[in-house]
N, C-alpha and C. Protein backbone atom coordinates (compact mmCIF):
# COMPACT_ATOMS: atom_id res chain seq x y z
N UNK A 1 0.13 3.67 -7.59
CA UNK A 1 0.01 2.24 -7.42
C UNK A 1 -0.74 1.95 -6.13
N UNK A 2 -1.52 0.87 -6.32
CA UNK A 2 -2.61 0.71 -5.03
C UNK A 2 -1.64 -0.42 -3.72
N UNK A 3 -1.57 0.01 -3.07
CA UNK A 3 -0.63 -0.77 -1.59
C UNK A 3 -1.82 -1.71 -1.37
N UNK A 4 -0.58 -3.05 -1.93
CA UNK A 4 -1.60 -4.42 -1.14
C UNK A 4 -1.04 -4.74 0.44
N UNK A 5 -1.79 -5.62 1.20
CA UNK A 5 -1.01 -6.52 2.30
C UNK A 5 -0.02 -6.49 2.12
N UNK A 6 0.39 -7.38 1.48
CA UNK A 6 1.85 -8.04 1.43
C UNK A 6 2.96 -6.95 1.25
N UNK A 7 2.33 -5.47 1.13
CA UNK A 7 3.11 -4.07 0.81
C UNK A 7 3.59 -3.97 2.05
N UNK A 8 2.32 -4.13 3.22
CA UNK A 8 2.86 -3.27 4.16
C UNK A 8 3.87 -3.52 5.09
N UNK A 9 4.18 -4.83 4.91
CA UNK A 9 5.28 -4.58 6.35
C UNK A 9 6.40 -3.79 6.09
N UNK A 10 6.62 -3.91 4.83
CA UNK A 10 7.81 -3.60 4.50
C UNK A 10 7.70 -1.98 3.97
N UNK A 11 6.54 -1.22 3.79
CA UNK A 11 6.18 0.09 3.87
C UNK A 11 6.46 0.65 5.34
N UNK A 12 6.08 -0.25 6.04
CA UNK A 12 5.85 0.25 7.78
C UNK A 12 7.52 0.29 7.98
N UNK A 13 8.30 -0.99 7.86
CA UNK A 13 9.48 -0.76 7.97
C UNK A 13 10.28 0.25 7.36
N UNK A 14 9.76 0.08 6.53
CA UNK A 14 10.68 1.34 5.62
C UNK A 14 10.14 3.01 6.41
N UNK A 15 9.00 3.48 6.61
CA UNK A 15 9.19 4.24 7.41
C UNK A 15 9.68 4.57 8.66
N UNK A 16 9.72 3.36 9.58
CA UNK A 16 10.75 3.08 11.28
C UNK A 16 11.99 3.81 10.38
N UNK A 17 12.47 3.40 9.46
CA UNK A 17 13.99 3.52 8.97
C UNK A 17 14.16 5.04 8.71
N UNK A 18 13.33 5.34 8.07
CA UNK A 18 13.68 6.87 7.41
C UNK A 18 13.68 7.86 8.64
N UNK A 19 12.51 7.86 9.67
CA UNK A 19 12.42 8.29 10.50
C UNK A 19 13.47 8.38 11.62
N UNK A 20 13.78 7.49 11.53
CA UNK A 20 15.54 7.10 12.30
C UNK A 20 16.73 7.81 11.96
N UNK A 21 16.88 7.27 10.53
CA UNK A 21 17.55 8.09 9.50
C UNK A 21 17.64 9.79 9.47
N UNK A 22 16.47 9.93 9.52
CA UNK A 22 16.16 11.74 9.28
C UNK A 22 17.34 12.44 10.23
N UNK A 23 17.33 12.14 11.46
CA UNK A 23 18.37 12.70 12.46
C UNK A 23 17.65 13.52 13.21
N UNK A 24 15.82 13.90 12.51
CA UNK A 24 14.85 14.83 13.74
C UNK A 24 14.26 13.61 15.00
N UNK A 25 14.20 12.64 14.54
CA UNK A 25 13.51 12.01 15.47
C UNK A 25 14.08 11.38 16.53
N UNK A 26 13.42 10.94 17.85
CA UNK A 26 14.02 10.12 18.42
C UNK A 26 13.16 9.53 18.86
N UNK A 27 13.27 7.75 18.62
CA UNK A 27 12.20 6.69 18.92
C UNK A 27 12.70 6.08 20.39
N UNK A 28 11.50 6.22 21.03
CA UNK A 28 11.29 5.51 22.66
C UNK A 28 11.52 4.36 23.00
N UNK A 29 10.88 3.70 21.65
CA UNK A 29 11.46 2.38 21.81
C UNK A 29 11.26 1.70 20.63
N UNK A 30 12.12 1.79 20.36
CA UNK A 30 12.65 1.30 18.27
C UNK A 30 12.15 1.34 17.56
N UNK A 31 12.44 0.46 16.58
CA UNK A 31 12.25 0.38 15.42
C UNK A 31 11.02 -0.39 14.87
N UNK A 32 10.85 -1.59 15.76
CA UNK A 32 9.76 -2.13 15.42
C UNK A 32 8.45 -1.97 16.69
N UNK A 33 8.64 -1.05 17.05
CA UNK A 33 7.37 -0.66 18.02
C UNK A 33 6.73 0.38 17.11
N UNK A 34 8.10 1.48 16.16
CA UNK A 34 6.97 2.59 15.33
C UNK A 34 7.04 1.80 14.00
N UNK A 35 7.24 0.86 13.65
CA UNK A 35 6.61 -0.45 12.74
C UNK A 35 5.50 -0.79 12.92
N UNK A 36 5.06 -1.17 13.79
CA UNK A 36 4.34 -1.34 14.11
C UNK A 36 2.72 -1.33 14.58
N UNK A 37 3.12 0.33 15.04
CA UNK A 37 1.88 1.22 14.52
C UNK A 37 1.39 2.07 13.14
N UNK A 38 2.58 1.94 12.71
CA UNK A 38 2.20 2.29 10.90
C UNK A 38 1.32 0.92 10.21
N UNK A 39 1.98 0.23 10.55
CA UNK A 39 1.50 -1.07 9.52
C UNK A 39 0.31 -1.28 10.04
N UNK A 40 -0.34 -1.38 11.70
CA UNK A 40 -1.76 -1.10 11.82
C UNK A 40 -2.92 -0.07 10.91
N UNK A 41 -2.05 0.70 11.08
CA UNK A 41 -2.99 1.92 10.10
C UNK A 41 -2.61 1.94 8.75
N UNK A 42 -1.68 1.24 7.84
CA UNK A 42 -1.83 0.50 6.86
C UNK A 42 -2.69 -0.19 6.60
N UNK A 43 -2.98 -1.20 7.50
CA UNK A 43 -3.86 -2.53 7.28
C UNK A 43 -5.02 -1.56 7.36
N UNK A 44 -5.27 -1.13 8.22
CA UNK A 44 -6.79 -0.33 8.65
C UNK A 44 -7.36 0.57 6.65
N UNK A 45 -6.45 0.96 6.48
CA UNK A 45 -6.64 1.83 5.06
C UNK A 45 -7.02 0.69 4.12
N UNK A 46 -6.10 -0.02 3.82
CA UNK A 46 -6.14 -1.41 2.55
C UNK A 46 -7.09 -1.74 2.46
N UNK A 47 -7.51 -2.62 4.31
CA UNK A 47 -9.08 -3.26 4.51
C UNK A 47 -10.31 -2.25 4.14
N UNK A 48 -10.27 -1.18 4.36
CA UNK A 48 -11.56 -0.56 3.84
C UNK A 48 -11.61 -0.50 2.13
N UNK A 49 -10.24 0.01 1.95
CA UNK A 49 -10.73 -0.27 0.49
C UNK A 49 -10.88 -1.50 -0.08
N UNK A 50 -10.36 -2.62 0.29
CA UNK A 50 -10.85 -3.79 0.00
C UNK A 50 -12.81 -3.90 0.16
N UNK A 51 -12.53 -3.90 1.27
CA UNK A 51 -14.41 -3.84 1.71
C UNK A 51 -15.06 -2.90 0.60
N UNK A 52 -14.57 -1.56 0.25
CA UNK A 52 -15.26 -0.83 -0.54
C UNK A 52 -15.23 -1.53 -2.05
N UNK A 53 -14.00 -1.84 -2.40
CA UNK A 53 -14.27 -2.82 -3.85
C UNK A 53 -15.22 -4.08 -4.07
N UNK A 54 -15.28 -4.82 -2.89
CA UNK A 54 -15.95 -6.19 -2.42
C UNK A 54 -17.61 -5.13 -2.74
N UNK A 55 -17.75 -4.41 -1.74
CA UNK A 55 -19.18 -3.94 -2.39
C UNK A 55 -19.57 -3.38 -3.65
N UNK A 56 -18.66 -2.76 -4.06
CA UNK A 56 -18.81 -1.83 -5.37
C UNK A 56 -19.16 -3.45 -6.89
N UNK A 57 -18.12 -4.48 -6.41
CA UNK A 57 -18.25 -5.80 -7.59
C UNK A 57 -19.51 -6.52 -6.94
N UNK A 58 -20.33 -6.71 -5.72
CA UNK A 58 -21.16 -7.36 -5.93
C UNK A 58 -22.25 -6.29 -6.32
N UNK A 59 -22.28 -5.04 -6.39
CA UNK A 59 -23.70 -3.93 -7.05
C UNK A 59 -23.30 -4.48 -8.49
N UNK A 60 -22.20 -4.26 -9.09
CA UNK A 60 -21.63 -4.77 -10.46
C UNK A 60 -22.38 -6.25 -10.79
N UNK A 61 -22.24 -7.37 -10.00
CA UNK A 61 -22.65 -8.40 -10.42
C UNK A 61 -23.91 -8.50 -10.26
N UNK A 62 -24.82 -8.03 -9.02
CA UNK A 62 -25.92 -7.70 -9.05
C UNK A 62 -27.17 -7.32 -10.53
N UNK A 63 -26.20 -6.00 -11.17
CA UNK A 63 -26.61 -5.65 -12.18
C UNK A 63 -25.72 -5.93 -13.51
N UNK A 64 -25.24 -7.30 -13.70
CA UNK A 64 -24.99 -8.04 -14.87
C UNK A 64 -25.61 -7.47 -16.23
N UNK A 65 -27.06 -8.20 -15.94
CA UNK A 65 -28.22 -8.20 -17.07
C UNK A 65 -27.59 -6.93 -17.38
N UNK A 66 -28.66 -6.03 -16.99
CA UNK A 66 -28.44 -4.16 -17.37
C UNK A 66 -27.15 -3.76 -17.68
N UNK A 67 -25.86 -4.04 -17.46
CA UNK A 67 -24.48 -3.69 -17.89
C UNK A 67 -24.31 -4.16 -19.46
N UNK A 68 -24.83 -5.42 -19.47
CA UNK A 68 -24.88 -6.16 -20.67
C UNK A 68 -25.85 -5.55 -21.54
N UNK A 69 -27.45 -5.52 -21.33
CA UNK A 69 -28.11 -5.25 -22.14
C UNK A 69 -27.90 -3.22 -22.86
N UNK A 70 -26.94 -2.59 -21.64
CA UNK A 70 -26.86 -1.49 -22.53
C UNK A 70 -25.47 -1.05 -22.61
N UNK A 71 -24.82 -2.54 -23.01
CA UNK A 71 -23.76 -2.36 -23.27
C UNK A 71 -22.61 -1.50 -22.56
N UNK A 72 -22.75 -1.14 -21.33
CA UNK A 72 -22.16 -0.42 -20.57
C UNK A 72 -20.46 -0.55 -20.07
N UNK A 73 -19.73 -0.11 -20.11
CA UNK A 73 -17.99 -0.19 -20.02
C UNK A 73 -18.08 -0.55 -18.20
N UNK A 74 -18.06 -2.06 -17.96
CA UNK A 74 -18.27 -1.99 -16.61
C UNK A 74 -16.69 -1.76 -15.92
N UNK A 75 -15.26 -1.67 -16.57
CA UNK A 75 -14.67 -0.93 -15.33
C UNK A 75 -15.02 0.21 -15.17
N UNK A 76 -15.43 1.34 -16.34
CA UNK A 76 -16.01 2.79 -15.92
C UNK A 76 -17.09 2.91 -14.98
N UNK A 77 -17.81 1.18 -15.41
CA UNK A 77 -18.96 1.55 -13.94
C UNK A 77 -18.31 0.90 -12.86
N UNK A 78 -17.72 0.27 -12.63
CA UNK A 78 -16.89 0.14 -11.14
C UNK A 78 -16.38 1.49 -10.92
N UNK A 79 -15.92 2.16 -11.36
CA UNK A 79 -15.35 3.04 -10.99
C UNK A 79 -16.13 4.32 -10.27
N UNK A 80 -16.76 4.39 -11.50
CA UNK A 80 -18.07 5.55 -10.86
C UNK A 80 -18.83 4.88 -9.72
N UNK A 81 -19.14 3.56 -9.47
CA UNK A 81 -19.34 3.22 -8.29
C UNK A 81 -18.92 3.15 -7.41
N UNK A 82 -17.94 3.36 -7.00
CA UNK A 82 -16.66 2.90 -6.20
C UNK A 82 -15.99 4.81 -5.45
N UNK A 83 -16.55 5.36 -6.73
CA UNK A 83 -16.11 7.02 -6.24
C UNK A 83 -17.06 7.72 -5.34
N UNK A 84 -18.73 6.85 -5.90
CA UNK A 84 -19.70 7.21 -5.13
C UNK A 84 -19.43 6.67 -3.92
N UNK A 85 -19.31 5.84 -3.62
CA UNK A 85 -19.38 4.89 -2.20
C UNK A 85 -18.15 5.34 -1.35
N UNK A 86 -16.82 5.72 -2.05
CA UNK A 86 -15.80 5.76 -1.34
C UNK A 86 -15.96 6.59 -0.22
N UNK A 87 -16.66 8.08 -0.20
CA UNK A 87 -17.16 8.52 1.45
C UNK A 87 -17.80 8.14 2.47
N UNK A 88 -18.32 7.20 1.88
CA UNK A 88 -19.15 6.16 2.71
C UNK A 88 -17.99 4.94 3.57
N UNK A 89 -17.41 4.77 2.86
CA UNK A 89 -16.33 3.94 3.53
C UNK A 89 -15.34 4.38 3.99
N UNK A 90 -15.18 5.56 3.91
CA UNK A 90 -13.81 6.41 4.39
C UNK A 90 -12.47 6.57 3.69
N UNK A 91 -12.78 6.06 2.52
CA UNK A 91 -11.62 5.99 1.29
C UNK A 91 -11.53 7.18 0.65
N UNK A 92 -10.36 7.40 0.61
CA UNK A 92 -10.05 8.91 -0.52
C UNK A 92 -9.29 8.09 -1.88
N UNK A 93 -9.71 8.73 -2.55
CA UNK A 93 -9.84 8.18 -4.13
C UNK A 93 -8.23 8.60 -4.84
N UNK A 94 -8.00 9.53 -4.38
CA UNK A 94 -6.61 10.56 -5.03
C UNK A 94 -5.83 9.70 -3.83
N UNK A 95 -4.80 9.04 -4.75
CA UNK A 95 -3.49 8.29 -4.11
C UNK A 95 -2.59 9.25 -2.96
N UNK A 96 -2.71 10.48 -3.86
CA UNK A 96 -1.62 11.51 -3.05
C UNK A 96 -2.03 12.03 -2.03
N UNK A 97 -3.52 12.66 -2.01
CA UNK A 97 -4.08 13.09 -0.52
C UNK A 97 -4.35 11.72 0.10
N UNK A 98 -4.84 10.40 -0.26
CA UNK A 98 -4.86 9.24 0.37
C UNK A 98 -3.20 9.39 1.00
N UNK A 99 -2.40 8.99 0.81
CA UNK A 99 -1.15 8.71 1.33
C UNK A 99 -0.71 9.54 2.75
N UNK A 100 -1.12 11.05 2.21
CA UNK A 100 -0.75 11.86 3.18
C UNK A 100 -1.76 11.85 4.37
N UNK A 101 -2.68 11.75 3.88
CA UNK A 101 -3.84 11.11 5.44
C UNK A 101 -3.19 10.63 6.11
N UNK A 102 -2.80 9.25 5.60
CA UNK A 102 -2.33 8.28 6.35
C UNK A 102 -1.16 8.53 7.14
N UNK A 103 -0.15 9.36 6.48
CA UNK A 103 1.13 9.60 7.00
C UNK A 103 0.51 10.73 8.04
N UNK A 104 -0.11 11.83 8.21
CA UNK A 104 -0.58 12.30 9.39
C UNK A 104 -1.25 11.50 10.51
N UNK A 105 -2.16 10.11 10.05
CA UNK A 105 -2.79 9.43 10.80
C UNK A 105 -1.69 8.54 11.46
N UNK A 106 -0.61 8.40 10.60
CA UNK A 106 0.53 7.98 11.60
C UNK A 106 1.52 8.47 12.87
N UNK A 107 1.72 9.43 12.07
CA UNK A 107 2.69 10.80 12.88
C UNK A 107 2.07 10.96 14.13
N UNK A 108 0.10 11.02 13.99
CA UNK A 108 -0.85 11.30 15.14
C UNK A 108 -0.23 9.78 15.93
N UNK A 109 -0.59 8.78 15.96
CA UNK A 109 -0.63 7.86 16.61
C UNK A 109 0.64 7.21 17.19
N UNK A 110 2.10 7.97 16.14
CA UNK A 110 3.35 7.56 16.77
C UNK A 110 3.05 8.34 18.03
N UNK A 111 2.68 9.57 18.08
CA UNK A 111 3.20 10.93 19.17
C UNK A 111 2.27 10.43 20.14
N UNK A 112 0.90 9.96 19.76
CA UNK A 112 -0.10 9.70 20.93
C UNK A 112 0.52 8.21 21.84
N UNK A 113 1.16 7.59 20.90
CA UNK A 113 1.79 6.32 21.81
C UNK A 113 2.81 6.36 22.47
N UNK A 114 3.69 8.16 22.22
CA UNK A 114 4.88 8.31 22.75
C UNK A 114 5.97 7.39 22.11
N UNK A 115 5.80 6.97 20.80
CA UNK A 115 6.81 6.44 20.56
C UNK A 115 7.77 7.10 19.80
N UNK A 116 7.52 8.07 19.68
CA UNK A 116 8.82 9.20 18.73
C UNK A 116 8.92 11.21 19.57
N UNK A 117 9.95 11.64 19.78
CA UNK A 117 9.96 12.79 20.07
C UNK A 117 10.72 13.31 19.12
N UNK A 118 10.39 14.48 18.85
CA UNK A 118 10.85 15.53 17.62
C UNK A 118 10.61 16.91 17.64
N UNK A 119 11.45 17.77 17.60
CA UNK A 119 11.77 19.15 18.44
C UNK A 119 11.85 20.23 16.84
N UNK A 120 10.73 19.54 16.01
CA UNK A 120 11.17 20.34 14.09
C UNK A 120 9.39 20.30 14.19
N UNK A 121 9.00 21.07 13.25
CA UNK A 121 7.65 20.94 13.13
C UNK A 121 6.67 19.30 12.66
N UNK A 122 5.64 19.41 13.36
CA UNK A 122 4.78 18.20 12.58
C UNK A 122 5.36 17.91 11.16
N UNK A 123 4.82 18.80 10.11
CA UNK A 123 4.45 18.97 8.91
C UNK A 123 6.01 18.31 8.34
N UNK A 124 7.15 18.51 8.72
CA UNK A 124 8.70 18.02 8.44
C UNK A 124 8.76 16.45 8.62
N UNK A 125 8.18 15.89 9.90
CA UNK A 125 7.89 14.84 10.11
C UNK A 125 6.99 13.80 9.16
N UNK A 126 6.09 14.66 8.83
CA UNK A 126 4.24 13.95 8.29
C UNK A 126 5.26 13.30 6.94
N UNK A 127 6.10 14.70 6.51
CA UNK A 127 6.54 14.52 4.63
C UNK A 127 7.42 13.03 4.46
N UNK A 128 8.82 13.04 6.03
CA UNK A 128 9.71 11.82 6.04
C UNK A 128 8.68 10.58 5.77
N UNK A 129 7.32 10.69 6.60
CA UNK A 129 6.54 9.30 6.69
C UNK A 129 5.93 9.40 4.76
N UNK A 130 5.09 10.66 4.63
CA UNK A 130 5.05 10.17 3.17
C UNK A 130 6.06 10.02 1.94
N UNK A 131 6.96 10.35 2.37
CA UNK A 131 7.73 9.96 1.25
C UNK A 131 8.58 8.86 1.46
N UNK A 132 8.58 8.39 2.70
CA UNK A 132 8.75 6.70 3.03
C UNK A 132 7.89 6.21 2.23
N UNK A 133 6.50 5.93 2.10
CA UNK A 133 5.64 5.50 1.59
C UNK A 133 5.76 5.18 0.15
N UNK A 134 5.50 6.74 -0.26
CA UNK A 134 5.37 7.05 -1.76
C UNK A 134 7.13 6.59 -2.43
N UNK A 135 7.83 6.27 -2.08
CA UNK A 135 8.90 6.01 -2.65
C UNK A 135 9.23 4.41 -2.91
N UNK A 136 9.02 3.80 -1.37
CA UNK A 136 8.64 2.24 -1.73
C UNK A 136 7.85 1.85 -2.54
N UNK A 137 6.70 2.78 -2.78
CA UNK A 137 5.78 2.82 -3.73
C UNK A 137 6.26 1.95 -5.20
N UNK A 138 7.15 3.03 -5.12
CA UNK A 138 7.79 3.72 -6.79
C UNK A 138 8.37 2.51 -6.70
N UNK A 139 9.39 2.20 -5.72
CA UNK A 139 10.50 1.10 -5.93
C UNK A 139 9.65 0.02 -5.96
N UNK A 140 8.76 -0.36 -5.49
CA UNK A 140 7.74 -1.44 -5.29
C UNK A 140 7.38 -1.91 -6.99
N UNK A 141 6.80 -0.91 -7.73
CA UNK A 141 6.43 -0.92 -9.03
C UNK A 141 7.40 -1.64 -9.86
N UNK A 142 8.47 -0.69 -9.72
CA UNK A 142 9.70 -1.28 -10.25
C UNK A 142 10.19 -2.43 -10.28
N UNK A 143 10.09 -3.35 -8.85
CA UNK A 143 10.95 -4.85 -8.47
C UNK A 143 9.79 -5.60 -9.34
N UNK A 144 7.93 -5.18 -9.62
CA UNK A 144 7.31 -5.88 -9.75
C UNK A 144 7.66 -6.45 -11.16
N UNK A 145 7.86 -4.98 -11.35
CA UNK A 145 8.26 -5.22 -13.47
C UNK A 145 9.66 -5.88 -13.39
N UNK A 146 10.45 -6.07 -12.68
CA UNK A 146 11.75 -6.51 -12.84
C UNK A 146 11.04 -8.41 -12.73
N UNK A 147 10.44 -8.59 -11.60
CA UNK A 147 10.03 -9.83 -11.11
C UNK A 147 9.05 -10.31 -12.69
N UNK A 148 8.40 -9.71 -13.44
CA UNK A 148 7.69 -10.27 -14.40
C UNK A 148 8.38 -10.86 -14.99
N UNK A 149 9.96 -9.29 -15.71
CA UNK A 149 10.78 -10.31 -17.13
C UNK A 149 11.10 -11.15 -17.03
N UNK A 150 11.88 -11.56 -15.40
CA UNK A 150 12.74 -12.47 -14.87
C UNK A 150 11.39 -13.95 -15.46
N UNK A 151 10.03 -13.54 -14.76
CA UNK A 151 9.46 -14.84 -14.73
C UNK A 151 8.94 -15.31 -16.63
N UNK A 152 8.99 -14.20 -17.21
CA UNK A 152 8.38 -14.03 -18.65
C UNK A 152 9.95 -14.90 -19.47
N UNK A 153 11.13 -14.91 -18.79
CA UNK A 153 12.46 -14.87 -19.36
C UNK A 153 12.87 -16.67 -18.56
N UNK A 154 12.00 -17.07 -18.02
CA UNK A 154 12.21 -18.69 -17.88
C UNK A 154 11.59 -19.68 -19.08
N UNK A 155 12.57 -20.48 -19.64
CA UNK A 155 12.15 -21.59 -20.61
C UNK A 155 10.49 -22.17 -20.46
N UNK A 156 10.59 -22.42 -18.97
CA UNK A 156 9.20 -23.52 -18.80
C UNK A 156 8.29 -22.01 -18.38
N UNK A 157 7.36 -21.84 -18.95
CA UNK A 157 6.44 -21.14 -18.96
C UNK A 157 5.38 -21.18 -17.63
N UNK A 158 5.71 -20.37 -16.70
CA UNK A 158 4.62 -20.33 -15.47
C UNK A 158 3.08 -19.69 -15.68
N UNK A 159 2.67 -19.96 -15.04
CA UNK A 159 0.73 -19.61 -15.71
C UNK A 159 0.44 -18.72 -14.17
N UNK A 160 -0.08 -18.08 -14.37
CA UNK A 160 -0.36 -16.91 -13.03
C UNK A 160 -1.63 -17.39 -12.65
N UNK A 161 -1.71 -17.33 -11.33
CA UNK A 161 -2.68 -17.71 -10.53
C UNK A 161 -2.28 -19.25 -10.02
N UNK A 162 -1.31 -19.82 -10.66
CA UNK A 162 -1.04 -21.17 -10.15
C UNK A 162 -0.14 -21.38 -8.75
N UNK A 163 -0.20 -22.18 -7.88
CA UNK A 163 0.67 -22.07 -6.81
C UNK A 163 2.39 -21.84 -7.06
N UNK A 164 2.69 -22.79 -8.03
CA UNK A 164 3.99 -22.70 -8.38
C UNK A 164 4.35 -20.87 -9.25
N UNK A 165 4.06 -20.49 -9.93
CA UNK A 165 3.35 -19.35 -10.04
C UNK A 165 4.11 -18.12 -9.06
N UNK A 166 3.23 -18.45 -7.64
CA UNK A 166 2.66 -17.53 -6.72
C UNK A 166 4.37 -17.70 -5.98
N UNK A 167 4.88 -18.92 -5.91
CA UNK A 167 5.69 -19.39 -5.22
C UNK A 167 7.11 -18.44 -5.73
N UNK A 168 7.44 -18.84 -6.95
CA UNK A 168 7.83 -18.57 -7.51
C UNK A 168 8.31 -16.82 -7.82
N UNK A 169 6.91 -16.30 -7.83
CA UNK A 169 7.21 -14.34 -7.60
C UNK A 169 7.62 -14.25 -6.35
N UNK A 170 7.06 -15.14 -5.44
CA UNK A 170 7.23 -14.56 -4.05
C UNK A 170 8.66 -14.45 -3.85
N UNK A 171 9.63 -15.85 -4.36
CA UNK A 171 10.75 -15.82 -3.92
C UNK A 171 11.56 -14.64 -5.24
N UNK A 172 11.10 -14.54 -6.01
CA UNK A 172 11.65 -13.66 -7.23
C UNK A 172 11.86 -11.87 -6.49
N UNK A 173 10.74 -12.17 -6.14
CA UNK A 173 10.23 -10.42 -5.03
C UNK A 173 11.46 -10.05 -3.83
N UNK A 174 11.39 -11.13 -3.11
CA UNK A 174 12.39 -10.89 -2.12
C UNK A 174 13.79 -11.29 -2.43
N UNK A 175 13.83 -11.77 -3.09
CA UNK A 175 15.63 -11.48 -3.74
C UNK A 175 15.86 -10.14 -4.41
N UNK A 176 14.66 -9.60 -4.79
CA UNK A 176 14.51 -8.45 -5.87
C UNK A 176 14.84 -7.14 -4.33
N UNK A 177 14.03 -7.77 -3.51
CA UNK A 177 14.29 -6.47 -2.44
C UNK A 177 15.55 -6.60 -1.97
N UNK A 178 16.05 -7.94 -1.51
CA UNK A 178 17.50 -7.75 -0.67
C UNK A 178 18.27 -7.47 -1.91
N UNK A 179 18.12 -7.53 -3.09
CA UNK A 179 19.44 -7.20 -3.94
C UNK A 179 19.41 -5.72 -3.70
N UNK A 180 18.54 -4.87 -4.01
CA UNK A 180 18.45 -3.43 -3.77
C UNK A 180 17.84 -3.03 -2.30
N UNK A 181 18.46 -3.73 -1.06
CA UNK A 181 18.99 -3.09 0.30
C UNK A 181 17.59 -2.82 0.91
N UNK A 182 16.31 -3.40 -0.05
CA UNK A 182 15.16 -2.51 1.01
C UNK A 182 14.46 -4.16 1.51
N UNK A 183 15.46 -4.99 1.83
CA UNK A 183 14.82 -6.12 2.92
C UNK A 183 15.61 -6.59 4.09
């Protein structure tokens, strides 16, 4: 599943927690200082691939005509565009080595800010941060499909993309997290 914005605070938090949790670490100064620097380098990851999709759909719209005239499957050509370009933007394409980047690019930047000491190897550390990640992930997926039936299972029919809509998941989402303990 692709981590939007609105993923990360609560990705970043959820790793402060586990890391806490683990019983190897010890944070310098809490919880939301190594929040803090995760969710930077969250945002830093998202935004490029955002930027990399933003370019990959205007080459796409660019070449309309030609997609059309040879009939071409344009998510397959987003895609193949998007795989080409992704070294160019610094995006890794595979979710799983993507993730674990990041969770080393974190681990690097907790230790360089001094905000965590830990006396167990890197590599023990790197896994707590990715599987913080990759697990909110999972649970993330889950509240989303829970948040659909709920909205698919109201009488008056909501239309997506509408404010009431938007309003509406948002508050559906975060009842969905504090019922299952991860808000």
């Amino acid at each position: 599943m692709k981590v939007s914005l609105a993923h990360i605070p609560h990705i970043s938090s959820r790793i402060a927690v586990d890391l806490t949790r683990s019983g190897l670490v010890t944070m310098t100064h809490g919880l939301e200082a190594t929040a803090h620097e995760a969710e930077k380098i969250l945002i830093e990851s998202v935004k490029r691939e955002m930027a990399l999709e933003e370019k990959v759909k205007e080459i796409v719209n660019a070449n309309g005509e030609q997609i059309d005239y040879y009939l071409a499957d344009e998510r397959q050509l987003f895609f193949m565009i998007k795989k080409k370009l992704a070294p160019e933007f610094g995006v890794i394409l595979s979710y799983e080595d993507r993730y674990s980047d990041i969770a080393h690019k974190i681990l690097d930047q907790l230790y360089e800010e001094d905000l965590i000491h830990y006396d167990v190897s890197e590599n023990r550390i790197k896994n707590i941060i990715y599987d913080a990640m990759t697990t909110f992930i999972a649970d993330a997926s889950e509240i989303e499909n829970a948040v659909y039936e709920k909205i698919k299972s109201y009488k008056r029919r909501l239309i997506p993309g509408t404010d009431e809509y938007e309003i509406m998941y948002e508050k559906l989402y975060k009842d969905e997290l504090t019922r299952r303990g991860m808000a």
